[in-house]
Protein backbone atom coordinates (compact mmCIF):
# COMPACT_ATOMS: atom_id res chain seq x y z
CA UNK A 1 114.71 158.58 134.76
CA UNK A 2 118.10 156.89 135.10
CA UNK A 3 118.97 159.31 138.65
CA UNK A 4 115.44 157.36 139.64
CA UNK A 5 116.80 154.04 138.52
CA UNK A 6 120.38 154.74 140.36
CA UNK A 7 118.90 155.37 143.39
CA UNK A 8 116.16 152.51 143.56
CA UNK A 9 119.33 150.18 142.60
CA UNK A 10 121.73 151.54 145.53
CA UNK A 11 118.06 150.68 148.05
CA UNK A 12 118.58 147.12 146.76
CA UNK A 13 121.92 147.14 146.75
CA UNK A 14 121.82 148.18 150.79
CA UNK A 15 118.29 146.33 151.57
CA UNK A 16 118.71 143.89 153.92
CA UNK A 17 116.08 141.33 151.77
CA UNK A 18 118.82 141.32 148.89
CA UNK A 19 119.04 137.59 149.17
CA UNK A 20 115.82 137.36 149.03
CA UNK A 21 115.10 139.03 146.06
CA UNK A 22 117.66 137.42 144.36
CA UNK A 23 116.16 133.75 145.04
CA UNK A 24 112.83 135.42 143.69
CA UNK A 25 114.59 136.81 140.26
CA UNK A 26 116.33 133.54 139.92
CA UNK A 27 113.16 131.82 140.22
CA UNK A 28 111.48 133.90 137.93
CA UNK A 29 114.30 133.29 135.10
CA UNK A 30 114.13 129.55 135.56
CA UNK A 31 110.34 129.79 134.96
CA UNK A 32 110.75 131.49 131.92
CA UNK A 33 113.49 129.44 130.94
CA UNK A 34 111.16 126.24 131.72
CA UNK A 35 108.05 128.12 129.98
CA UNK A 36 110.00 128.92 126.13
CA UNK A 37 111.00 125.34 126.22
CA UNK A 38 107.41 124.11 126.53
CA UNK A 39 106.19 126.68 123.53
CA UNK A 40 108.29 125.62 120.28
CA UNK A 41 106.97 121.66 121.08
CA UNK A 42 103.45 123.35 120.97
CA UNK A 43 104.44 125.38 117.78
CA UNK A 44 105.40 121.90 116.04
CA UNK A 45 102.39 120.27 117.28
CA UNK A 46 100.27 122.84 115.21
CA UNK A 47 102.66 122.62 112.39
CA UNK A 48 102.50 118.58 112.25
CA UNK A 49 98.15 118.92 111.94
CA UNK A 50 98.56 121.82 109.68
CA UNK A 51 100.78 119.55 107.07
CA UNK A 52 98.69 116.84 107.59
CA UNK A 53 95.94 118.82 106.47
CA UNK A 54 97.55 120.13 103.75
CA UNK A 55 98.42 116.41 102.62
CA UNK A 56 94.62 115.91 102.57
CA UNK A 57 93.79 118.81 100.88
CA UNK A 58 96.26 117.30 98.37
CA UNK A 59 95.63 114.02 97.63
CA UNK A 60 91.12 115.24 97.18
CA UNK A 61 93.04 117.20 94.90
CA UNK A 62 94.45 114.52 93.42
CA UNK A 63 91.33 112.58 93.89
CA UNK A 64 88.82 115.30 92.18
CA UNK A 65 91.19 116.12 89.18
CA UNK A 66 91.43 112.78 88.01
CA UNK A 67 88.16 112.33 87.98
CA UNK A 68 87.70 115.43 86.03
CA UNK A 69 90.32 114.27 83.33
CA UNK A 70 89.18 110.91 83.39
CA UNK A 71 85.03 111.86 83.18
CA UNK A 72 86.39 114.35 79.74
CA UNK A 73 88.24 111.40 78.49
CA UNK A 74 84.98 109.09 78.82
CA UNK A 75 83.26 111.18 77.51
CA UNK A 76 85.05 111.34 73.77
CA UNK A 77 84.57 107.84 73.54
CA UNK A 78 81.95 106.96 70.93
CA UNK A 79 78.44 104.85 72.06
CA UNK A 80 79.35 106.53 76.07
CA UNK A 81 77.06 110.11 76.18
CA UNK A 82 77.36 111.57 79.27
CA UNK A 83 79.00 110.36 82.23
CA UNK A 84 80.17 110.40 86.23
CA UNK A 85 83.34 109.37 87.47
CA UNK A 86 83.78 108.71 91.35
CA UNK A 87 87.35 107.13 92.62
CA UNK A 88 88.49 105.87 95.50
CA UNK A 89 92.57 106.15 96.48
CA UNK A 90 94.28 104.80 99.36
CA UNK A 91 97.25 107.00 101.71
CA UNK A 92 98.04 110.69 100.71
CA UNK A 93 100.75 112.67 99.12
CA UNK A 94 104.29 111.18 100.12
CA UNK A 95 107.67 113.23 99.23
CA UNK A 96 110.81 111.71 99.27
CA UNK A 97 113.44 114.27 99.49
CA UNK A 98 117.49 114.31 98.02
CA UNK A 99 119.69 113.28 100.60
CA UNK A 100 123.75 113.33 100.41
CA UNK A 101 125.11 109.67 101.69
CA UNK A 102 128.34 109.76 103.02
CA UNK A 103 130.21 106.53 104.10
CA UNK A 104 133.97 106.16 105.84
CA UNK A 105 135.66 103.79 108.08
CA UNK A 106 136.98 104.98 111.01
CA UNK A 107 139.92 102.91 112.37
CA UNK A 108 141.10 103.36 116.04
CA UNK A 109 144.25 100.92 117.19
CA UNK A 110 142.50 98.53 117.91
CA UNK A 111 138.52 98.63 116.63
CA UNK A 112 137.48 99.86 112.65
CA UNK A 113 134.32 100.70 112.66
CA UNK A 114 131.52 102.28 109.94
CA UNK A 115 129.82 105.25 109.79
CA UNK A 116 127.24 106.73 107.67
CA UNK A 117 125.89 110.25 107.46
CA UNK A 118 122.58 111.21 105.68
CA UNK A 119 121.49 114.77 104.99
CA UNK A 120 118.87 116.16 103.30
CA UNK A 121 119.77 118.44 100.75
CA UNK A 122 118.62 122.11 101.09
CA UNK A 123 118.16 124.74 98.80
CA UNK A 124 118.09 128.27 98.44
CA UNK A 125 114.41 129.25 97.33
CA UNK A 126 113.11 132.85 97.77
CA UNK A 127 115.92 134.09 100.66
CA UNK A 128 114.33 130.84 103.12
CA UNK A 129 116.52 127.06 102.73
CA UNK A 130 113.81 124.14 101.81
CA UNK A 131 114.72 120.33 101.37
CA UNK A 132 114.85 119.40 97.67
CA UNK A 133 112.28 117.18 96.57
CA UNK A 134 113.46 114.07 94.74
CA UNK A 135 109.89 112.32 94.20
CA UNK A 136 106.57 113.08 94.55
CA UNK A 137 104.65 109.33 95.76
CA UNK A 138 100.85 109.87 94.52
CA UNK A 139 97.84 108.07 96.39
CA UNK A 140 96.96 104.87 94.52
CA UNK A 141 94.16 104.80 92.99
CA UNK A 142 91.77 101.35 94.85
CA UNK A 143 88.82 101.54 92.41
CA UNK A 144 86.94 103.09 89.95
CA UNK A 145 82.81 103.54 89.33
CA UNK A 146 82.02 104.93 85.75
CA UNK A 147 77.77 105.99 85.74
CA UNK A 148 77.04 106.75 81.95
CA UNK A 149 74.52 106.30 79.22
CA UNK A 150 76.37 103.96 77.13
CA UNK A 151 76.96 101.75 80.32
CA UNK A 152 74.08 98.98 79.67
CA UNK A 153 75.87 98.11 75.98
CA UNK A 154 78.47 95.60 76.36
CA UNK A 155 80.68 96.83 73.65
CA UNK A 156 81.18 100.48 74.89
CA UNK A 157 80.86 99.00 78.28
CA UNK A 158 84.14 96.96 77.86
CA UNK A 159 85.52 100.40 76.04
CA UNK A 160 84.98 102.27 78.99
CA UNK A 161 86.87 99.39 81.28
CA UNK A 162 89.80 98.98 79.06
CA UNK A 163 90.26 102.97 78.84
CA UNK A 164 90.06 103.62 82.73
CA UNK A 165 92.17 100.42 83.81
CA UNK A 166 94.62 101.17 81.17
CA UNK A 167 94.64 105.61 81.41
CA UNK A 168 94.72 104.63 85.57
CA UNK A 169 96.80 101.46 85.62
CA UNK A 170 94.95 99.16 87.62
CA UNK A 171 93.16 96.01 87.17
CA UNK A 172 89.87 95.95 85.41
CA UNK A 173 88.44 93.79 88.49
CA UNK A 174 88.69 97.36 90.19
CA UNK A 175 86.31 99.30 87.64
CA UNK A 176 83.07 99.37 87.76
CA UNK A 177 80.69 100.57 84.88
CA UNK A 178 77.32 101.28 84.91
CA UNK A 179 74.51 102.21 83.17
CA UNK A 180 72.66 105.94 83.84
CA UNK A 181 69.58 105.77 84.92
CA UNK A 182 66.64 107.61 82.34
């Protein structure tokens, strides 16, 4: 196979179209050089809707836990019975990663001027580097609507809005209780 290749490489090398074909081949490499730089920008595309989906997925799972530990809470309190829990929360999942800050004058002859250089900090976890996460920013919490069989008594409905606005840390304008129907 390589006699083959030597002699189809000493026809090109005597062809008489040898400029031509080098124009093509050229042509062809800038294409492909054109064509790689078009895929990664696709690649992050997909990457940027699949975190954003991930955020979602996050903050309903932020969403449907609370409910869950805030429906087993109510549900301990004397006078309340049984009981739903649906919330409402505002933005998703925000994670503010460690950063090194470094600050220095640099002073020409005639001109000082300030610089500043910010880098996330990256970490070693399972052989791949990932940023280190400094804070974890979960949705807020807008309002609150508590459905149980306690809910038409005043006293254990005022329980019920004191325990959610305090457990959740909101205002008690933004609960809602109500009675279950029978």
């Amino acid at each position: 196979m390589t006699e083959q290749m030597k002699k189809y490489l000493s026809k090109l090398k005597n062809s008489p179209n040898k400029l031509r074909l080098a124009v093509i081949l050229g042509s062809v490499g800038i294409l492909l050089i054109m064509l790689s730089e078009m895929l990664p920008a696709k690649r992050s595309a997909d990457t940027s809707a699949e975190t954003k989906a991930e955020d979602n997925d996050k903050s309903e799972s932020f969403r449907e836990d609370t409910e869950r530990e805030l429906k087993a809470l109510l549900e301990q309190i004397d006078g309340v019975g049984e009981c739903e829990v649906m919330l409402s929360v505002e933005g998703t999942t925000e994670y503010v990663y460690a950063e090194n800050i470094s600050r220095y004058t640099d002073e020409n002859a005639d001109r000082k001027s300030d610089k500043l250089d910010e880098n996330v900090v990256l970490v070693d976890a399972d052989g791949s580097k990932q940023a280190l996460v400094r804070k974890i920013i979960r949705p807020q919490v807008s309002g609150v609507v508590v459905v149980c069989d306690g809910g038409g008594n005043i006293k254990v409905n005022e329980r019920v809005l004191r325990t959610v606005s305090t457990a959740l840390n909101i205002s008690s304008s933004r609960v809602y209780v109500e009675a279950k129907c029978r």
